[in-house]
PDB file of N, CA and C in Angstrom:
ATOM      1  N   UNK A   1     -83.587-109.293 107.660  1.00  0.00           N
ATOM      2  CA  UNK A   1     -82.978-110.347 106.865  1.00  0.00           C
ATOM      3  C   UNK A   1     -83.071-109.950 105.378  1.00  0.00           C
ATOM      4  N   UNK A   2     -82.018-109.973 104.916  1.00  0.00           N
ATOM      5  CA  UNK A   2     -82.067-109.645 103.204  1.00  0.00           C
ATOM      6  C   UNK A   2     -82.820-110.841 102.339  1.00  0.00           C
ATOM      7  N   UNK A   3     -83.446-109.937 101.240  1.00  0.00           N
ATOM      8  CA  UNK A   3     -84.829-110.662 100.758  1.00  0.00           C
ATOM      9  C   UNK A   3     -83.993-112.006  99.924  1.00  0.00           C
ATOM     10  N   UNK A   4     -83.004-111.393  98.637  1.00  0.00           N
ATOM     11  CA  UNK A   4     -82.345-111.464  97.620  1.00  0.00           C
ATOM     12  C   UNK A   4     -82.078-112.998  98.093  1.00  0.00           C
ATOM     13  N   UNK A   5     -81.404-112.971  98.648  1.00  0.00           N
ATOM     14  CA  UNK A   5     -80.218-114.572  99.530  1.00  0.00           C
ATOM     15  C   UNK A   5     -81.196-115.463  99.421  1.00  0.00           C
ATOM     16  N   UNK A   6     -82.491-114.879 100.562  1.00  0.00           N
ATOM     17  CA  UNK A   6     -83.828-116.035 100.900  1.00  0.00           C
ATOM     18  C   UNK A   6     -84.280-116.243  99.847  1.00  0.00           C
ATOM     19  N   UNK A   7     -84.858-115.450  98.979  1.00  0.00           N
ATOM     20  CA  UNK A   7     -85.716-115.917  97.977  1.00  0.00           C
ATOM     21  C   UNK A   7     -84.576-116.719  96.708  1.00  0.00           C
ATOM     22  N   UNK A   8     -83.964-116.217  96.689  1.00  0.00           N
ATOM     23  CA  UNK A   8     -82.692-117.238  96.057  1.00  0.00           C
ATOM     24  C   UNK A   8     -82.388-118.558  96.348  1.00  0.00           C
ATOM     25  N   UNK A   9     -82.030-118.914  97.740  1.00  0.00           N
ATOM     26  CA  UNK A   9     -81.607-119.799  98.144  1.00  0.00           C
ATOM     27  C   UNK A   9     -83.191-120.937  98.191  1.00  0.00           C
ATOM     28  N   UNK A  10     -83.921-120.460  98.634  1.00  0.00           N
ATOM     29  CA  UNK A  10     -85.055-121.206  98.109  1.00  0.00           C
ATOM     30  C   UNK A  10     -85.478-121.763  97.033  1.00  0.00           C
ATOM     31  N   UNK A  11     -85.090-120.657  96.126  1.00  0.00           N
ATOM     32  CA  UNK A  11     -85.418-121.502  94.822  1.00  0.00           C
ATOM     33  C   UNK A  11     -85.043-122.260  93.972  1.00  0.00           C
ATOM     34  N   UNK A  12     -83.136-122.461  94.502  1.00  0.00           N
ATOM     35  CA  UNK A  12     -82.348-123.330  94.232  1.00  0.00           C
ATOM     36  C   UNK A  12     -83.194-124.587  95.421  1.00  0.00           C
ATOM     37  N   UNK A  13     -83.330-124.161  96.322  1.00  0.00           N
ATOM     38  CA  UNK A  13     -83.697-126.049  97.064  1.00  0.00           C
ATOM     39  C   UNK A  13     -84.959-126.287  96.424  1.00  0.00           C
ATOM     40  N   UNK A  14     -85.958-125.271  96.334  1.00  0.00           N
ATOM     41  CA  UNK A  14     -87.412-125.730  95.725  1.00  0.00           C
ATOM     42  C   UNK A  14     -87.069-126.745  94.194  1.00  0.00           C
ATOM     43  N   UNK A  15     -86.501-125.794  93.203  1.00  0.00           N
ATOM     44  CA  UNK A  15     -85.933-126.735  91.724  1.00  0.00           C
ATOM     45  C   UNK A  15     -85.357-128.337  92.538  1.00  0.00           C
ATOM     46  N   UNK A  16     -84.193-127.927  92.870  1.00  0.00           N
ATOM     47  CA  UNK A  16     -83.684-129.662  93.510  1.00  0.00           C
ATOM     48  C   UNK A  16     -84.925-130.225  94.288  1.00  0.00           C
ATOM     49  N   UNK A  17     -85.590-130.270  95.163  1.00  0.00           N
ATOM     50  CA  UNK A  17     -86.845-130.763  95.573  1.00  0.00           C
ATOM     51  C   UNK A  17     -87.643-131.080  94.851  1.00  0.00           C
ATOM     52  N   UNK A  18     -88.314-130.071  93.775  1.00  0.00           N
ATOM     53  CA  UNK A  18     -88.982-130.598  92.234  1.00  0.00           C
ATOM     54  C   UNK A  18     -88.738-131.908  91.721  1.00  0.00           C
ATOM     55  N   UNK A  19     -87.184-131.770  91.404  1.00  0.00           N
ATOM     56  CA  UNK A  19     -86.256-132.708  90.323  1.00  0.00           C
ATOM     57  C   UNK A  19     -86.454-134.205  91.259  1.00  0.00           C
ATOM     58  N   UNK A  20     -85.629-134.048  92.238  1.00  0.00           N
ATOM     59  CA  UNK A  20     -85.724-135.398  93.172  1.00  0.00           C
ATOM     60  C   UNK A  20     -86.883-136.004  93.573  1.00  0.00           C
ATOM     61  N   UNK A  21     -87.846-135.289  93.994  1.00  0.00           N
ATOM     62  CA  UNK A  21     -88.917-136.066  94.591  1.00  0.00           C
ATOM     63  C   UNK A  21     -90.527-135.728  93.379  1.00  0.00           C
ATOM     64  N   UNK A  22     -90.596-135.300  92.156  1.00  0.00           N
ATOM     65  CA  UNK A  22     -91.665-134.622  91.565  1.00  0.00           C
ATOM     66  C   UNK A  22     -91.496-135.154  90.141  1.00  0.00           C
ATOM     67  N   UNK A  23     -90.528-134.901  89.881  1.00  0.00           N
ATOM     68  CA  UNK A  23     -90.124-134.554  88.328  1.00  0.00           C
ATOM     69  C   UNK A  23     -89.365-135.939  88.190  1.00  0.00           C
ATOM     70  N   UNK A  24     -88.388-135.958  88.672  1.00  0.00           N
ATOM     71  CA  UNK A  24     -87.379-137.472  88.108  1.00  0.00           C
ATOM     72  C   UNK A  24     -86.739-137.370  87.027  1.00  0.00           C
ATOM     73  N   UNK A  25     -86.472-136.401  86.335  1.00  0.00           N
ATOM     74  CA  UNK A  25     -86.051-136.519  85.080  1.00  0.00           C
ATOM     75  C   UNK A  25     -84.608-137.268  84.836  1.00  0.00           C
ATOM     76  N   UNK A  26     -83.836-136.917  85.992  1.00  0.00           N
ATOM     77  CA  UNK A  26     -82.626-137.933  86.374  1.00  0.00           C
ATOM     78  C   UNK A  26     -81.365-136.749  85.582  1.00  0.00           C
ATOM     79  N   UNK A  27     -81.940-135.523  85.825  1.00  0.00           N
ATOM     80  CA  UNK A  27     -80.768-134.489  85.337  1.00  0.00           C
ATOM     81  C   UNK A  27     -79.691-134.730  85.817  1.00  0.00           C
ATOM     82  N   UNK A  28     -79.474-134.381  87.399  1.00  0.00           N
ATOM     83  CA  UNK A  28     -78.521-134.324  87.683  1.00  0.00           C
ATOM     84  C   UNK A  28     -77.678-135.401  87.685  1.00  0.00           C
ATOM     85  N   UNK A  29     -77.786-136.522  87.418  1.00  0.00           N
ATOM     86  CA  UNK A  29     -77.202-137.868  86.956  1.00  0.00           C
ATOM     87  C   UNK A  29     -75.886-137.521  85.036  1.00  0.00           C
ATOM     88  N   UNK A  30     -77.167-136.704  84.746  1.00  0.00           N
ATOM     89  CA  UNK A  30     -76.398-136.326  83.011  1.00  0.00           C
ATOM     90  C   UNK A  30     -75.356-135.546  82.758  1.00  0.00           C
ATOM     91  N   UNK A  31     -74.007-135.967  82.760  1.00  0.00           N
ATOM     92  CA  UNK A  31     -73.065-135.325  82.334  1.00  0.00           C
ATOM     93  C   UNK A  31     -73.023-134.273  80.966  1.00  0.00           C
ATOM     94  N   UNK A  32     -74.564-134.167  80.609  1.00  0.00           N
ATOM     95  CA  UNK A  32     -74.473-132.761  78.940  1.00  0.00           C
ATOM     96  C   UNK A  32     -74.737-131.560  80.512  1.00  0.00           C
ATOM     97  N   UNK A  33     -75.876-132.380  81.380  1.00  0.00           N
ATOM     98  CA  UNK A  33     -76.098-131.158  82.272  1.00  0.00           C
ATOM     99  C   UNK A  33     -75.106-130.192  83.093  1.00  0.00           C
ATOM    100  N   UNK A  34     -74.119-131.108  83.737  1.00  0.00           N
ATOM    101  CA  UNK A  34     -73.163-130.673  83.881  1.00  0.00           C
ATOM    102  C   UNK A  34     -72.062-129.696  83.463  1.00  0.00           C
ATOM    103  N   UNK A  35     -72.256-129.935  82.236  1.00  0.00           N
ATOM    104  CA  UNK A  35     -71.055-129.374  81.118  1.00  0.00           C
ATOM    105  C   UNK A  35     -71.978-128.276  80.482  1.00  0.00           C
ATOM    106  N   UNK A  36     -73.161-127.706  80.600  1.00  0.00           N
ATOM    107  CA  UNK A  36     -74.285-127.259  80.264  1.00  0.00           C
ATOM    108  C   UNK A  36     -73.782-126.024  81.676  1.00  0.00           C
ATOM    109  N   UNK A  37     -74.179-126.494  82.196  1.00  0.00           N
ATOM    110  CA  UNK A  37     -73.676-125.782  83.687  1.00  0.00           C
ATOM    111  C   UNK A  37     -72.531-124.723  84.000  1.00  0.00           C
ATOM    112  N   UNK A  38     -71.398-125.582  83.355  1.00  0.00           N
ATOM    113  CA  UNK A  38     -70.004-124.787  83.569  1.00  0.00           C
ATOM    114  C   UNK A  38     -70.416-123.804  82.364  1.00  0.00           C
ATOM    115  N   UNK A  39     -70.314-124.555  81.053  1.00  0.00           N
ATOM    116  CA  UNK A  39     -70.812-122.995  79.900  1.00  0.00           C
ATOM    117  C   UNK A  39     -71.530-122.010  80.683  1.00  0.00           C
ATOM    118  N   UNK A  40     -72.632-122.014  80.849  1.00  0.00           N
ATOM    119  CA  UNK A  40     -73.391-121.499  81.491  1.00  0.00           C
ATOM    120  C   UNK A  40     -72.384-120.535  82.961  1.00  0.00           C
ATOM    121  N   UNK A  41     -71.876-120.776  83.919  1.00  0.00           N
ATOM    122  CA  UNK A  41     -71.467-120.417  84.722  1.00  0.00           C
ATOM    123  C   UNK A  41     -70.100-119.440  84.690  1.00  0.00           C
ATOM    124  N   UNK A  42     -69.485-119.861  83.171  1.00  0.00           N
ATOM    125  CA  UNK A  42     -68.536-119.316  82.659  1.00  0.00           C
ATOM    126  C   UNK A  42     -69.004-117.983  82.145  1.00  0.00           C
ATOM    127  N   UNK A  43     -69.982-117.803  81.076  1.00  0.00           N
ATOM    128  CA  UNK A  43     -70.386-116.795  80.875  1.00  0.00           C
ATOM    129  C   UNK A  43     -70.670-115.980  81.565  1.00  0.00           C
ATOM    130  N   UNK A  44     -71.864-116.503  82.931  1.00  0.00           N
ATOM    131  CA  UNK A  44     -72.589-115.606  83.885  1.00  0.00           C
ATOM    132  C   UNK A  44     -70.953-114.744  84.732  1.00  0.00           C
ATOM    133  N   UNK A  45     -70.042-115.452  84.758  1.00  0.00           N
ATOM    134  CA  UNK A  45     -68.833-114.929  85.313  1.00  0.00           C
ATOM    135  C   UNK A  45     -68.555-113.404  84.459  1.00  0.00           C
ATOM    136  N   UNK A  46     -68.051-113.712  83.363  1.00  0.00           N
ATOM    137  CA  UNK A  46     -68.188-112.393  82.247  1.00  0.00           C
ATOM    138  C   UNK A  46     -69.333-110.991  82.394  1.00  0.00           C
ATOM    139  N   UNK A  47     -70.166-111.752  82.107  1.00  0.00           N
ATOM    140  CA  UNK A  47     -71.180-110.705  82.220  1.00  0.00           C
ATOM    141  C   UNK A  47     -71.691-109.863  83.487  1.00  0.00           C
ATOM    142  N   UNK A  48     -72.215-111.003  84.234  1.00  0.00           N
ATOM    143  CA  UNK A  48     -72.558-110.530  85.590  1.00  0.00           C
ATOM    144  C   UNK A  48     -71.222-109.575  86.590  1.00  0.00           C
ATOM    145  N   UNK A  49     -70.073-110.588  86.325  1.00  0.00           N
ATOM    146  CA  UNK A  49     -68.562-109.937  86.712  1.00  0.00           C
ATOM    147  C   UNK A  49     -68.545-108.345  86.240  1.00  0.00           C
ATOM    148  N   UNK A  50     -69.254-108.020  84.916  1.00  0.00           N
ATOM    149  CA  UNK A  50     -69.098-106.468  84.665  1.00  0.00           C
ATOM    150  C   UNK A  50     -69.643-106.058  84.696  1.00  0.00           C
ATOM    151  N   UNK A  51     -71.070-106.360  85.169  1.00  0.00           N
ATOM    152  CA  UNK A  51     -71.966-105.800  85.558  1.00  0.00           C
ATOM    153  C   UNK A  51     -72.280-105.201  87.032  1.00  0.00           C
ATOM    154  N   UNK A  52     -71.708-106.349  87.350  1.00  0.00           N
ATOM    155  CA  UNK A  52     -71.678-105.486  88.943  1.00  0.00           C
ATOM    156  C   UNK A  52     -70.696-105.584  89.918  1.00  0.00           C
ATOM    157  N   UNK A  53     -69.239-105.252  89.038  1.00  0.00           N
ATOM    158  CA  UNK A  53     -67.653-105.184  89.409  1.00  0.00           C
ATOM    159  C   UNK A  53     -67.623-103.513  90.604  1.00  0.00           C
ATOM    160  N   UNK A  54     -67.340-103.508  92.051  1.00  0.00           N
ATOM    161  CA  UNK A  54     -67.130-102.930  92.244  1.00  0.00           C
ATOM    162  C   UNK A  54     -66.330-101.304  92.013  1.00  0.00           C
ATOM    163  N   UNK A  55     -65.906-101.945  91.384  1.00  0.00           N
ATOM    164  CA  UNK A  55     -65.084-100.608  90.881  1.00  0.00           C
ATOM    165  C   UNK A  55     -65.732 -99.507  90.198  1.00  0.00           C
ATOM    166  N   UNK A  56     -66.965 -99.924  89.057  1.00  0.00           N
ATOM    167  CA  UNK A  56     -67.557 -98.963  88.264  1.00  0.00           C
ATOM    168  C   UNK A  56     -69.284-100.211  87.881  1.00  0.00           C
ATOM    169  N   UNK A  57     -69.538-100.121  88.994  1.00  0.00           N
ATOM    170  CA  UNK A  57     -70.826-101.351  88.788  1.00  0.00           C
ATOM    171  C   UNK A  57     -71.789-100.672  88.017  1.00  0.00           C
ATOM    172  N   UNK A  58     -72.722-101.249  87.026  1.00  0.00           N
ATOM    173  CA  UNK A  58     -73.487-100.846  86.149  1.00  0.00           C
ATOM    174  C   UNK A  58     -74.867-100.989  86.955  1.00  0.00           C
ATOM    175  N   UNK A  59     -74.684-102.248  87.228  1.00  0.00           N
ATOM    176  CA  UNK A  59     -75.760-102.743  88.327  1.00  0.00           C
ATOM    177  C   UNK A  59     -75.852-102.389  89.660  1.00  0.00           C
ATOM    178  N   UNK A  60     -76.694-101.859  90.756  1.00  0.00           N
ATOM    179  CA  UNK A  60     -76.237-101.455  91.842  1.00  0.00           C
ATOM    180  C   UNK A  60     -77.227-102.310  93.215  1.00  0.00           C
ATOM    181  N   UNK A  61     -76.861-103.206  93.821  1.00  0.00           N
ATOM    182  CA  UNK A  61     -78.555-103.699  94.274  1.00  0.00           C
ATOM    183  C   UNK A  61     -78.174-102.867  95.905  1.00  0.00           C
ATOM    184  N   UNK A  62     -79.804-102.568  96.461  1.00  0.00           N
ATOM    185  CA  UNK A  62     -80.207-102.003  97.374  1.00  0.00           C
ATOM    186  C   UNK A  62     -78.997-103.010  99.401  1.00  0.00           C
ATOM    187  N   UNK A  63     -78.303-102.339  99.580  1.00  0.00           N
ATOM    188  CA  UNK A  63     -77.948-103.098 100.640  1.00  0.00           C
ATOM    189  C   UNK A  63     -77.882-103.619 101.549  1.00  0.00           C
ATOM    190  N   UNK A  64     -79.729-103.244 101.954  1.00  0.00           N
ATOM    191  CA  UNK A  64     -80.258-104.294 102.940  1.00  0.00           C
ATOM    192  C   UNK A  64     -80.828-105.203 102.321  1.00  0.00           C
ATOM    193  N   UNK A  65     -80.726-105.496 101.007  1.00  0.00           N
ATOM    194  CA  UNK A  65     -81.311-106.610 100.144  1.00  0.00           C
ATOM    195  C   UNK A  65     -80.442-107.717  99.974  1.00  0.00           C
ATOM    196  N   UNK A  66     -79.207-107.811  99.975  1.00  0.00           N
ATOM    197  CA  UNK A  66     -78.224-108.798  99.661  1.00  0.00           C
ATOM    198  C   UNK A  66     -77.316-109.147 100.689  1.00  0.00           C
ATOM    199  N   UNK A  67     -77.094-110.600 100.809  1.00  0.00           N
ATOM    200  CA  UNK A  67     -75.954-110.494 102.039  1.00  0.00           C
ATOM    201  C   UNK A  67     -74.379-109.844 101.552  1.00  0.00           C
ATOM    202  N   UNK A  68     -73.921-109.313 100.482  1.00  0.00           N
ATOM    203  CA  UNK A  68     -73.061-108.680 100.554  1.00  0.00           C
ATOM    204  C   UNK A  68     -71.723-109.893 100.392  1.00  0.00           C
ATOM    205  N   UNK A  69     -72.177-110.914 100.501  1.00  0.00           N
ATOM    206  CA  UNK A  69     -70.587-111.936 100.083  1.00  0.00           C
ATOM    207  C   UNK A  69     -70.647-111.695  98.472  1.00  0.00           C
ATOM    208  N   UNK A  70     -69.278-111.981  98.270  1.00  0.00           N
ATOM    209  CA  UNK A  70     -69.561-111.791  96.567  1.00  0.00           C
ATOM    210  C   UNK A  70     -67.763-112.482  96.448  1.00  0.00           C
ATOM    211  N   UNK A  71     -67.834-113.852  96.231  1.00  0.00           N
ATOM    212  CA  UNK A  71     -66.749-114.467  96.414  1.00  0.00           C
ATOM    213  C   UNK A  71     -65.358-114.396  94.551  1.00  0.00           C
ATOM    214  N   UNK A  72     -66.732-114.368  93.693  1.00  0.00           N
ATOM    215  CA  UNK A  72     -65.965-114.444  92.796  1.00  0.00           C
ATOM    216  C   UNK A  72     -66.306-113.225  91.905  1.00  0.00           C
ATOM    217  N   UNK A  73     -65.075-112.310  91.494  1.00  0.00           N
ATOM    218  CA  UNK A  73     -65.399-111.180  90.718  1.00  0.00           C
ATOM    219  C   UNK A  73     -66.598-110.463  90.942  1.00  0.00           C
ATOM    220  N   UNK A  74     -66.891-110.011  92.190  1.00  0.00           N
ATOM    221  CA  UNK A  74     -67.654-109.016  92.650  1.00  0.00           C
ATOM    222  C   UNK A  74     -69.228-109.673  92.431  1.00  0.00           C
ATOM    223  N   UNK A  75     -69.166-110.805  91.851  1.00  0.00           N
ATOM    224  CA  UNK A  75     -70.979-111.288  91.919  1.00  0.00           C
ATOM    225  C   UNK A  75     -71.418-112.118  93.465  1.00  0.00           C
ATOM    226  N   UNK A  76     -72.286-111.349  93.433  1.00  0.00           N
ATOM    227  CA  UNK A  76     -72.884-112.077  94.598  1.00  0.00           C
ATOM    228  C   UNK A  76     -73.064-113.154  94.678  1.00  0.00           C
ATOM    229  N   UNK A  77     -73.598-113.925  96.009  1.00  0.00           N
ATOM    230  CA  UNK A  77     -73.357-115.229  96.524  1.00  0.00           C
ATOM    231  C   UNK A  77     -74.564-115.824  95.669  1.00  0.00           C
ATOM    232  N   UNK A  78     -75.641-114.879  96.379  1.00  0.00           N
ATOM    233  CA  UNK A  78     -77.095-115.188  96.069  1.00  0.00           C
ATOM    234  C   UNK A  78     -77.397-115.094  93.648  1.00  0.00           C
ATOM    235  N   UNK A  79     -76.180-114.846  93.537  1.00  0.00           N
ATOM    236  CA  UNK A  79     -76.890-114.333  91.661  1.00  0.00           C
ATOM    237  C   UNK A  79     -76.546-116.264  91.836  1.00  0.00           C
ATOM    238  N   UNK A  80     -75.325-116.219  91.835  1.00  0.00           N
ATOM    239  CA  UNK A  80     -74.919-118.428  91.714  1.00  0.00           C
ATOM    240  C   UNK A  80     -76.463-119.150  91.894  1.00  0.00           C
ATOM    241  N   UNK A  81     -77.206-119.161  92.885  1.00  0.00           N
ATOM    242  CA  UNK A  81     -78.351-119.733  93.778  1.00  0.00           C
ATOM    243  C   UNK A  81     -79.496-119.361  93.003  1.00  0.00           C
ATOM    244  N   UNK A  82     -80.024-118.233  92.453  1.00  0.00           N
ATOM    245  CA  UNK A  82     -80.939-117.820  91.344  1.00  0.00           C
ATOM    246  C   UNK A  82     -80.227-118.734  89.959  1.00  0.00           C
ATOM    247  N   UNK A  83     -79.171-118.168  89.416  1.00  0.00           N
ATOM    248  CA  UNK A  83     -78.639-118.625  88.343  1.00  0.00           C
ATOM    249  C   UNK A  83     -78.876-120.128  88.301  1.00  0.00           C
ATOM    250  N   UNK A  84     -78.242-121.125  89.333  1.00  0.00           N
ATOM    251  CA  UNK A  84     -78.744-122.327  89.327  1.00  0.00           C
ATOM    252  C   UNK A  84     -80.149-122.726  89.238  1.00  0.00           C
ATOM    253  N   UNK A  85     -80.693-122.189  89.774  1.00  0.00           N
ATOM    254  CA  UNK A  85     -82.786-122.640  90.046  1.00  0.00           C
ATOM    255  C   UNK A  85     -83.171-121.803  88.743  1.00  0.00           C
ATOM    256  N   UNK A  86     -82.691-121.308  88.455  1.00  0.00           N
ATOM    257  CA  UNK A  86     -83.378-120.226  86.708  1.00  0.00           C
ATOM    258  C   UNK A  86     -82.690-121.369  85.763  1.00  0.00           C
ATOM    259  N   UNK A  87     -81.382-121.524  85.419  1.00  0.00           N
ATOM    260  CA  UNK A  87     -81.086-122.696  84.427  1.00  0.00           C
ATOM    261  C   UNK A  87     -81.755-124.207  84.797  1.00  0.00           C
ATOM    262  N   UNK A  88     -81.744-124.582  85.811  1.00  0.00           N
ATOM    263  CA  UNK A  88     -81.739-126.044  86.447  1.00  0.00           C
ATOM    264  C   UNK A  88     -83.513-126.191  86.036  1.00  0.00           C
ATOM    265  N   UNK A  89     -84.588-125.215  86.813  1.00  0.00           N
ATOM    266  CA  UNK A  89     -85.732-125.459  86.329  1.00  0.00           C
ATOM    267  C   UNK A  89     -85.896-125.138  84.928  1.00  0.00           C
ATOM    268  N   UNK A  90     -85.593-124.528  84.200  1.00  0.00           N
ATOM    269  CA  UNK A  90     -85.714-124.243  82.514  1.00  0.00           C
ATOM    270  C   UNK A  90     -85.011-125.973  81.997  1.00  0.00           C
ATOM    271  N   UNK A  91     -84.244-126.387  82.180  1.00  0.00           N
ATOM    272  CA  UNK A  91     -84.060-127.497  81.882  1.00  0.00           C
ATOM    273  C   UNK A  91     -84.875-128.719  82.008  1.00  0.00           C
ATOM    274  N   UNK A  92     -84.920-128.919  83.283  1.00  0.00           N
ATOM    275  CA  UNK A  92     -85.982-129.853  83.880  1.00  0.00           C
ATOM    276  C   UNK A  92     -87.029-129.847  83.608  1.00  0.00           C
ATOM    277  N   UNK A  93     -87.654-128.605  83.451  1.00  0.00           N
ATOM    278  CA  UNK A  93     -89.118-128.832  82.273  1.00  0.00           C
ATOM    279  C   UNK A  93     -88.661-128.882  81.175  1.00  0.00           C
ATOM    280  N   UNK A  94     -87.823-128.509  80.128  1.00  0.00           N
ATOM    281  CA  UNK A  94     -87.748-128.773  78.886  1.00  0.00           C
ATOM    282  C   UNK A  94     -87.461-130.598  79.086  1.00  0.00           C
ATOM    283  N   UNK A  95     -87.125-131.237  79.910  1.00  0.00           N
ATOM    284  CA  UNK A  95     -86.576-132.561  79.500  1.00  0.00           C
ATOM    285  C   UNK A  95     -87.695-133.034  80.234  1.00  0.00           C
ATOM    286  N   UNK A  96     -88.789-133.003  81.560  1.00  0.00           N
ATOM    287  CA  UNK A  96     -89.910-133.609  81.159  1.00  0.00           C
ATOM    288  C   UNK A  96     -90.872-133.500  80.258  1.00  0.00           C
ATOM    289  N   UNK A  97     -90.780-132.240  79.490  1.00  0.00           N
ATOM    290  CA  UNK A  97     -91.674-132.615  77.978  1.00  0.00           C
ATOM    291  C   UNK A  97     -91.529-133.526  77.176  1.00  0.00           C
ATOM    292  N   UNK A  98     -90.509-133.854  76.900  1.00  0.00           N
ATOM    293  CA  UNK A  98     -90.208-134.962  76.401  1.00  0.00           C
ATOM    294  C   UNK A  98     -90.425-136.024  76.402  1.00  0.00           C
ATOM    295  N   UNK A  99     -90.599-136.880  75.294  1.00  0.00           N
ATOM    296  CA  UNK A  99     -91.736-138.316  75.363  1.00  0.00           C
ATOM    297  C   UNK A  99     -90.174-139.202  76.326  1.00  0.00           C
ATOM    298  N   UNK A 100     -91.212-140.049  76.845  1.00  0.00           N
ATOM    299  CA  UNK A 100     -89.861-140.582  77.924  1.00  0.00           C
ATOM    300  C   UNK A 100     -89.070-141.811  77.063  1.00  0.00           C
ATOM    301  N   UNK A 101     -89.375-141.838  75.896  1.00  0.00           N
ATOM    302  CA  UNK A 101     -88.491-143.001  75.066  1.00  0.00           C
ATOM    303  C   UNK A 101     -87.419-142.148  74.541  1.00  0.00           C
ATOM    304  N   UNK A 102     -87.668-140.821  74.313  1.00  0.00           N
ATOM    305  CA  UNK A 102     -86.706-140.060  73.779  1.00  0.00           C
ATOM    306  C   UNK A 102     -85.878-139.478  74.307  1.00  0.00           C
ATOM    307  N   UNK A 103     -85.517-139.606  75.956  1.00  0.00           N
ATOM    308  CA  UNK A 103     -84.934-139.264  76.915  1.00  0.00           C
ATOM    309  C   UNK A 103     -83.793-140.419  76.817  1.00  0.00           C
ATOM    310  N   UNK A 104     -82.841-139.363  76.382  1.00  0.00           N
ATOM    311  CA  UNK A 104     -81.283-140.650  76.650  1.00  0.00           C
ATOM    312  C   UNK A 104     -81.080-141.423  77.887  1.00  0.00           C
ATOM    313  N   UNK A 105     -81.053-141.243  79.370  1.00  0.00           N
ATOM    314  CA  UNK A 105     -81.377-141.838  80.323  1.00  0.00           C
ATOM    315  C   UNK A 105     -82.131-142.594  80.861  1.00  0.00           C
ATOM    316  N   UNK A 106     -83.633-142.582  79.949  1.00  0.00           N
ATOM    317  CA  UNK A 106     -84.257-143.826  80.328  1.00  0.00           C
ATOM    318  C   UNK A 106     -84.011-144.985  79.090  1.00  0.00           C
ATOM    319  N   UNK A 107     -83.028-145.129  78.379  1.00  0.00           N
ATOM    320  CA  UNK A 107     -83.137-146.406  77.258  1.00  0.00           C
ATOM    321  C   UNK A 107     -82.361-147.342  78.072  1.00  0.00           C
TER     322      UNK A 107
END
């Protein structure tokens, strides 16, 4: 079983599991998060897209490591699933630091 996918896909459900049942911060409710997201997803398209574009990939990962789908511009399934749980938890702790009066969602 390729490592990349599992440990990916986990850590997108572990962050959402955090958020929902731990944390509460009520992110995914916030439309900046959202729109935070697409920026975010737009870029990773650019970069990651030329980084590891079949044609002349800079990046090369091992191929019993990855499941090998790569739906949009040659990035893998599993970079989306990291990318989400790497932005989503960096967020979610930056917004439970926060004193909870100063959190736009709880006024």
């Amino acid at each position: 079983m390729p490592s990349y996918p599992v440990l990916a896909v986990a850590a997108a459900v572990l962050v959402v599991v955090l958020e929902v049942r731990v944390v509460r911060t009520g992110i995914f409710g916030d439309p900046a998060y959202w729109i935070t997201m697409v920026v975010c997803v737009g870029f990773m398209l650019v970069v990651d897209g030329w980084l590891t574009k079949l044609s002349a990939p800079i990046v090369i990962y091992r191929p019993g490591d990855v499941s090998g789908i790569r739906p949009v511009w040659d990035i893998l399934l599993e970079e989306y699933a990291y990318a989400f749980a790497l932005l989503t938890g960096v967020m979610i702790a930056w917004d439970a630091r926060r004193p909870r009066a100063a959190t736009p969602r709880n006024r």
